[in-house]
Protein backbone atom coordinates (compact mmCIF):
# COMPACT_ATOMS: atom_id res chain seq x y z
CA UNK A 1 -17.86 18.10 -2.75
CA UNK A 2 -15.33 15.57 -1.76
CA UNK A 3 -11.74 14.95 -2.29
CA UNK A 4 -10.47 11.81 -5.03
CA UNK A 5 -6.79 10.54 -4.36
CA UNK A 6 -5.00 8.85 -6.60
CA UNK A 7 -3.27 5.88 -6.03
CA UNK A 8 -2.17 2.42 -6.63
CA UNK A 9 -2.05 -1.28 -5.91
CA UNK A 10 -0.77 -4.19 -7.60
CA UNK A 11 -2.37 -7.60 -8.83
CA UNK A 12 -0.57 -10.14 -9.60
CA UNK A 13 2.13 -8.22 -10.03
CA UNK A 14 0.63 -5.89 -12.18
CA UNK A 15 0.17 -1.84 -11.55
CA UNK A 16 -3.16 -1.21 -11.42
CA UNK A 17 -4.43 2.99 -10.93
CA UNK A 18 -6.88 3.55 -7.96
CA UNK A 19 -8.91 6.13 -6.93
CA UNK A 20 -9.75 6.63 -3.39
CA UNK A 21 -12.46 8.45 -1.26
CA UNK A 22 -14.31 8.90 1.72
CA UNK A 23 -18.19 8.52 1.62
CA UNK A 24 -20.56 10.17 4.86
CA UNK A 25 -23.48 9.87 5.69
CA UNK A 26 -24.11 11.36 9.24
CA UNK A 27 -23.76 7.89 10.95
CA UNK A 28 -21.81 6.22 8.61
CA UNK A 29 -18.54 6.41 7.36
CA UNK A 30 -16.98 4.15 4.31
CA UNK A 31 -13.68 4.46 2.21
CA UNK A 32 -14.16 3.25 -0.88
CA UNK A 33 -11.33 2.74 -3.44
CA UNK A 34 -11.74 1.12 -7.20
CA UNK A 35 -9.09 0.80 -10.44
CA UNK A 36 -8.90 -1.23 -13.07
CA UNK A 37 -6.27 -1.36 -16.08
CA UNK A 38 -9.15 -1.55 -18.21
CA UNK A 39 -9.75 -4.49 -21.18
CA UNK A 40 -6.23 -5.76 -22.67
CA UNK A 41 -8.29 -8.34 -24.89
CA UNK A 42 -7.71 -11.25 -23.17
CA UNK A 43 -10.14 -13.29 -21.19
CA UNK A 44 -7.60 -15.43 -18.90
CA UNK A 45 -6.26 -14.61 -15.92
CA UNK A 46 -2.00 -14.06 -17.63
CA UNK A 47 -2.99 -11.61 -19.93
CA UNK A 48 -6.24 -10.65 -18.93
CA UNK A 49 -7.05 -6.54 -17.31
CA UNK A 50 -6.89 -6.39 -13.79
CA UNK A 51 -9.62 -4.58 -11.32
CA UNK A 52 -10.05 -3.94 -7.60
CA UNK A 53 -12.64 -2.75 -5.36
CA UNK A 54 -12.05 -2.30 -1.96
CA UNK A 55 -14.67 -0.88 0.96
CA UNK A 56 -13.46 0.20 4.72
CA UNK A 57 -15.69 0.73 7.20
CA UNK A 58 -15.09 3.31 9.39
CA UNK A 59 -18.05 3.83 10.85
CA UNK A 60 -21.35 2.55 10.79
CA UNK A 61 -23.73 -0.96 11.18
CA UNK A 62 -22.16 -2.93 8.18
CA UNK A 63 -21.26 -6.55 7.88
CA UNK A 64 -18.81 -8.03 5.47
CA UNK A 65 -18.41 -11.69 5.66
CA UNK A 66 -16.90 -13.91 2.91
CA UNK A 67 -19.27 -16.13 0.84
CA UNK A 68 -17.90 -20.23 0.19
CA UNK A 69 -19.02 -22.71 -1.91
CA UNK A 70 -19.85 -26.24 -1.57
CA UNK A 71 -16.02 -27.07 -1.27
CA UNK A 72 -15.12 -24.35 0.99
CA UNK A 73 -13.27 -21.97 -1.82
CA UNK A 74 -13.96 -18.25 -0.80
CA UNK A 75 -16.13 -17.22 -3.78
CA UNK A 76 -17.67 -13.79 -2.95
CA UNK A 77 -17.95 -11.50 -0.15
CA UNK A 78 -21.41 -10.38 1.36
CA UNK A 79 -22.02 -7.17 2.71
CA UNK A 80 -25.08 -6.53 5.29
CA UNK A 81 -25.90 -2.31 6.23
CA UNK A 82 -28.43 -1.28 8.95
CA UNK A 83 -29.73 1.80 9.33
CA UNK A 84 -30.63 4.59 6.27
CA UNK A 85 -27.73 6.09 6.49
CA UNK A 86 -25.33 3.07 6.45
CA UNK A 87 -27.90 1.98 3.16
CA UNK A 88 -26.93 5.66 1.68
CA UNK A 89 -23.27 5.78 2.22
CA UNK A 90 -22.95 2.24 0.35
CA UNK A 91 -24.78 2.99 -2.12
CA UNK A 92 -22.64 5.73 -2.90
CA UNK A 93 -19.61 3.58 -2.49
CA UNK A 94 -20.74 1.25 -5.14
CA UNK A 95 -21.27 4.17 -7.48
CA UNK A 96 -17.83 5.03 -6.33
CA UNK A 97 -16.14 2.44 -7.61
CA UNK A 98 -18.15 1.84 -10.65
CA UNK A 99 -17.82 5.17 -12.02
CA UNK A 100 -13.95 4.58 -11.53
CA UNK A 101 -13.93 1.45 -13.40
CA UNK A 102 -16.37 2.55 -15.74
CA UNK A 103 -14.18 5.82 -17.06
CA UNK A 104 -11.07 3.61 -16.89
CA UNK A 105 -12.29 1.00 -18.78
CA UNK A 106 -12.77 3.59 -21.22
CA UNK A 107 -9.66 5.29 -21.09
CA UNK A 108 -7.57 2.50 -21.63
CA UNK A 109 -9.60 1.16 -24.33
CA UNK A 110 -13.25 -0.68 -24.87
């Protein structure tokens, strides 16, 4: 089993709850941490939920490099793993975080 801390970060100002762990996988090492506020109903960016993903690499082959569009805005983030378990651990990163945002979203309302 692993160990979950709570935590939090803000976004804009607003609190939003985060959940933390570490994911290993012999040769790789990731901390993964994920919140959201859930839904508030609104679909614009002063009254709208707030969410946040956020992977560390501790150890391992992994890449992260930002993705830009035609006008050089950062628009996305790419991530690149070698190696099985590198492919493992962020997998189970990304089911991580979307558990976390899935059962918040849910506790704060659908």
């Amino acid at each position: 089993m692993y160990a979950i801390t709570a935590g939090e970060t803000r976004i804009n100002g607003q609190r939003v709850e985060t959940f933390e762990r570490e994911v290993l996988k012999d040769r790789a090492h990731l901390d993964v941490i994920a919140g959201t506020t859930g839904y508030k109903g609104r679909n614009h960016r002063d009254a709208g939920c707030r969410a946040y993903v956020g992977l560390d690499c501790i150890r391992g082959d992994f890449n992260f490099s930002p993705i830009f569009d035609g006008r050089g805005r950062m628009t996305g983030v790419e991530i690149a793993a070698c190696g099985d378990d590198s492919l493992t651990a962020l997998v189970r990163a990304l089911e991580f975080a979307e558990r976390v945002l899935d059962e918040q979203r849910l506790k704060y309302g659908d």
